[in-house]
Protein backbone atom coordinates (compact mmCIF):
# COMPACT_ATOMS: atom_id res chain seq x y z
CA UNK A 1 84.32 89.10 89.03
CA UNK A 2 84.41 91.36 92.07
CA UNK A 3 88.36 92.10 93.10
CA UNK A 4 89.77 95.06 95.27
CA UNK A 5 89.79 98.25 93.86
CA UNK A 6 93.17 99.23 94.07
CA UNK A 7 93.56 96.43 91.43
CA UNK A 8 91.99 99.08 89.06
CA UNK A 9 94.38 101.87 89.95
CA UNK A 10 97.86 99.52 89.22
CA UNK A 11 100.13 100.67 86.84
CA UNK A 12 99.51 99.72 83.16
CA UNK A 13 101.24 97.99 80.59
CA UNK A 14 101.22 99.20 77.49
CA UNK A 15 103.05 96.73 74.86
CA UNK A 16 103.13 96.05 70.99
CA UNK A 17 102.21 92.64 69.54
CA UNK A 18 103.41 92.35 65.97
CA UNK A 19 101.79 88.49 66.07
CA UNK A 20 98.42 90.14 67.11
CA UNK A 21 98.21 92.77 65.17
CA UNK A 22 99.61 89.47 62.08
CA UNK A 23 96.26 87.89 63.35
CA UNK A 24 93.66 90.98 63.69
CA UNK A 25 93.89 89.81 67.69
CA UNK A 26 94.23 93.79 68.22
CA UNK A 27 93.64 97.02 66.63
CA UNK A 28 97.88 97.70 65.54
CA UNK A 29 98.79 95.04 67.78
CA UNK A 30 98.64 97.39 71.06
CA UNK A 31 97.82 95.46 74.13
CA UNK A 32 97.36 96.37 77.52
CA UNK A 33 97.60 94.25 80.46
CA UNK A 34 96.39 95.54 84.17
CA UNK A 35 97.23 93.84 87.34
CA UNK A 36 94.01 91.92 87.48
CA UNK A 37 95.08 89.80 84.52
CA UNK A 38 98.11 88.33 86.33
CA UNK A 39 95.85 88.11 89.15
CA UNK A 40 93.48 85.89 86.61
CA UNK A 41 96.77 84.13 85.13
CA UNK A 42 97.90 83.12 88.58
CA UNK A 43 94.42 82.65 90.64
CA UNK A 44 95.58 84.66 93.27
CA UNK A 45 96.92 88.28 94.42
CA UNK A 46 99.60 88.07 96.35
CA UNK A 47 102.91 90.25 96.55
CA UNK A 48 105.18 87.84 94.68
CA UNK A 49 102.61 88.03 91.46
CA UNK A 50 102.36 91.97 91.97
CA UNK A 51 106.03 92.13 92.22
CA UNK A 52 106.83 89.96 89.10
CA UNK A 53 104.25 92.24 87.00
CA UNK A 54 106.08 95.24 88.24
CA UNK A 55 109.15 93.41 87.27
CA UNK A 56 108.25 93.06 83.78
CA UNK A 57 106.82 96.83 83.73
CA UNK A 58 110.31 97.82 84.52
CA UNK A 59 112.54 95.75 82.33
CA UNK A 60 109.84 96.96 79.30
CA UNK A 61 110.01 100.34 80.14
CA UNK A 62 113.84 100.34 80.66
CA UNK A 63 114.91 98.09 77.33
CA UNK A 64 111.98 100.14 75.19
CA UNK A 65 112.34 103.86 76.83
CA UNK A 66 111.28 105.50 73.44
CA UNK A 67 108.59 103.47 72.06
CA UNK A 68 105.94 100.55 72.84
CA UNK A 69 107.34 97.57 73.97
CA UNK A 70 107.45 94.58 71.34
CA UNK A 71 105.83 91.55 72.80
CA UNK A 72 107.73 88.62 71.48
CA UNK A 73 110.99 90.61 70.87
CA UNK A 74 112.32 89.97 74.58
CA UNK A 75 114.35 87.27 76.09
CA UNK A 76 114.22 86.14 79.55
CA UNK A 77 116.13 84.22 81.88
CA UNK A 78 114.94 83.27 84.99
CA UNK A 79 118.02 83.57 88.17
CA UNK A 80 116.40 79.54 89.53
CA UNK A 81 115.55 76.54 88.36
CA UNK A 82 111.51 76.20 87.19
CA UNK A 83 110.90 74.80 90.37
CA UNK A 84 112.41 76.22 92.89
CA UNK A 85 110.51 78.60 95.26
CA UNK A 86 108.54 80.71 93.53
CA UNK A 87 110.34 81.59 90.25
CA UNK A 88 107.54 79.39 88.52
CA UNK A 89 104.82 82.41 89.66
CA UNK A 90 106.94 85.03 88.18
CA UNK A 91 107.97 83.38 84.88
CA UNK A 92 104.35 83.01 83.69
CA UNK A 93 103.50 86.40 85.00
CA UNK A 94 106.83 87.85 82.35
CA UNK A 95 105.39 85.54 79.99
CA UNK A 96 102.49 87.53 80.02
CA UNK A 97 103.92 90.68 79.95
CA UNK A 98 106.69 89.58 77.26
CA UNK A 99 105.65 86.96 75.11
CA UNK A 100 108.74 84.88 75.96
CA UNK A 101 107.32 81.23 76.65
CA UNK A 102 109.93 77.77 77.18
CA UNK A 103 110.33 75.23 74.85
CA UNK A 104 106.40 74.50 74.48
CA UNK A 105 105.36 78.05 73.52
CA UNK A 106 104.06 79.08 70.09
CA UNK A 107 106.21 78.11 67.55
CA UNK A 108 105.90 80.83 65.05
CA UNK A 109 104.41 81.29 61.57
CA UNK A 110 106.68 81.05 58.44
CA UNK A 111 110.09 81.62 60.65
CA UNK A 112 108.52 84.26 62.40
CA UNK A 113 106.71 85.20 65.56
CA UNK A 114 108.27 82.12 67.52
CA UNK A 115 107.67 82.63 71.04
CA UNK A 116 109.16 79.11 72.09
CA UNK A 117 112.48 78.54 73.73
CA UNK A 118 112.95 82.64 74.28
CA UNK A 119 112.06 81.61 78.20
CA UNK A 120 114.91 80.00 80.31
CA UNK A 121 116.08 79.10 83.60
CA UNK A 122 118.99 78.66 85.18
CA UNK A 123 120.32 75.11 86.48
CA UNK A 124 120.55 76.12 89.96
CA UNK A 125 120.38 79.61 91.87
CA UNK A 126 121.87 82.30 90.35
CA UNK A 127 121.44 85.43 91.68
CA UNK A 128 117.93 87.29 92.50
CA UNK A 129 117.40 89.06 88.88
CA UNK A 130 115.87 88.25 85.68
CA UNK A 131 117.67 88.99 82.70
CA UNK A 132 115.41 90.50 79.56
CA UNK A 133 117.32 90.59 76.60
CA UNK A 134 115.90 92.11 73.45
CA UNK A 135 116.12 90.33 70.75
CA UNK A 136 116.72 93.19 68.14
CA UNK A 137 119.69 94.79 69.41
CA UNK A 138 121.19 92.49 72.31
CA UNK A 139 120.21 95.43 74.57
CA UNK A 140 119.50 94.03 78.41
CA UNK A 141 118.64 94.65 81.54
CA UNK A 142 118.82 92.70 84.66
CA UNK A 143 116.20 93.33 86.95
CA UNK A 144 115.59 92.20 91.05
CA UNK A 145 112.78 92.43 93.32
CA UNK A 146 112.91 93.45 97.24
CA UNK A 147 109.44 93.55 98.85
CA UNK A 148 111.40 94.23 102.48
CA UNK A 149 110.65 97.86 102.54
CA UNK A 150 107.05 97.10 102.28
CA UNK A 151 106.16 95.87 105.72
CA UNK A 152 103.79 93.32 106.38
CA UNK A 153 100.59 93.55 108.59
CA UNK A 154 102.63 92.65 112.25
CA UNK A 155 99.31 90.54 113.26
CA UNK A 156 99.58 88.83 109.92
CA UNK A 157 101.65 85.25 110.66
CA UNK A 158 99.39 84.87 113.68
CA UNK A 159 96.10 85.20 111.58
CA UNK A 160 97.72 82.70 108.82
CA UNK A 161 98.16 79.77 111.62
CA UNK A 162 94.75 80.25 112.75
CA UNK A 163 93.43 79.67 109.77
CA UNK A 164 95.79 76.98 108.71
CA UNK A 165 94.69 75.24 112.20
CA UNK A 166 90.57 75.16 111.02
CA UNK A 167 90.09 77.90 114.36
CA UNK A 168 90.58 81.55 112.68
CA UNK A 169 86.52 82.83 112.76
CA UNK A 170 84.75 84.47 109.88
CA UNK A 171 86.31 87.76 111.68
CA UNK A 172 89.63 86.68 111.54
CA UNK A 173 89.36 85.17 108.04
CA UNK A 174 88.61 88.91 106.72
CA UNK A 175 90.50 90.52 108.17
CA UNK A 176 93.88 88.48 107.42
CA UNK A 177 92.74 88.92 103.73
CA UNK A 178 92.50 92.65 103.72
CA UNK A 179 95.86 92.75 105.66
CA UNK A 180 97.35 90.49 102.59
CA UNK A 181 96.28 92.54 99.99
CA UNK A 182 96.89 95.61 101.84
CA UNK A 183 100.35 94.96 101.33
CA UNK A 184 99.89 94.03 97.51
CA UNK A 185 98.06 97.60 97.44
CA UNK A 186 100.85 99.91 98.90
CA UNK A 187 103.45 97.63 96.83
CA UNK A 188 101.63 98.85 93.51
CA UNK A 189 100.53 102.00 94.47
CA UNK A 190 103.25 103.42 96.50
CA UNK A 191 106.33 101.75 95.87
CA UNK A 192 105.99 100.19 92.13
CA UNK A 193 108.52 103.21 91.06
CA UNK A 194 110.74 102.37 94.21
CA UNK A 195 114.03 101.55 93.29
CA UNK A 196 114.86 99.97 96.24
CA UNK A 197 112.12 97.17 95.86
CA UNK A 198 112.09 96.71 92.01
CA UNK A 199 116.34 97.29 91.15
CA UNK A 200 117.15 97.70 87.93
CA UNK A 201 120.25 97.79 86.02
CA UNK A 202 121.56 97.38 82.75
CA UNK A 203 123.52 93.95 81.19
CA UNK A 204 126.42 94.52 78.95
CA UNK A 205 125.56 92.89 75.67
């Protein structure tokens, strides 16, 4: 698979798997998951999937400051309904990242490891940010995304209706691409520590 570069130099997650290591899936259960897997898990790069993987880097790193994450040991509650907009996008990109699935995830193994029902939505808007949750201690954070200070290319909308209307060239076509991911580059490179584009702050239990 040949992707952009920059999708090499993203930010990292780092998380613990207790079910994998259960299941020999990984050497102590330590997984790592790079920006081109969300990119696999959602077909496409674009700067809501980078945003909801820096989401999830933030709420782990937050809720587990002193060691590895535990994958499976986090709650999450999605601010929309499945279906609205694109809250669908980010909740399977946190799934990734957490292990928390809906009602139709894995089910668990003698009472434990259950990854089902630990992924919920909310019946109609409710804010911008996702609430993790851990599942140890009740500790939680509630974290909100805000692409705005990351510009997009000004030339951008104009190249997107030209290709929508079947007359953008093979010229055009390129180069509204590389302006798209442009912006998914500078969100992970230069801004994924921003707090003004990924907000975080912490739920009383």
């Amino acid at each position: 698979m040949t992707h952009p570069h920059f999708f090499d130099m993203a930010p990292v997650v780092r998380t613990r798997d207790p079910l994998a290591a259960l299941l020999g899936a990984a050497s102590g259960g330590v997984l790592e998951y790079r920006y081109l897997d969300a990119v696999r898990l959602a077909g496409h790069s674009c700067p809501t999937v980078a945003g909801a993987f820096l989401m999830g880097r933030a709420a782990l790193s937050a809720l587990y400051a002193d060691r590895l994450p535990e994958r499976g040991g986090i709650a999450v509650r999605m601010p929309a309904p499945q279906n609205e907009g694109t809250t669908g996008v980010i909740a399977q990109v946190l799934t990734l990242l957490t292990g928390a699935a809906a009602d139709n995830g894995f089910q668990g193994i003698g009472g434990r490891h259950a990854r089902n029902g630990l992924l919920g939505y909310a019946e109609r808007r409710d804010g911008d940010a996702v609430i993790f949750r851990r599942l140890d201690n009740g500790n939680a954070v509630a974290v909100a995304l805000d692409i705005s200070p990351v510009p997009a290319d000004p030339n951008l909308r104009a190249l997107l209706a030209a290709i929508l209307q079947d007359r953008a060239d093979a010229r055009q076509q390129a180069a509204f691409a590389d302006a798209w991911q442009d912006r998914v580059r500078r969100l992970l490179l230069e801004f994924a520590d921003d707090p003004r584009v990924v907000r975080v702050a912490r739920v009383a239990a």
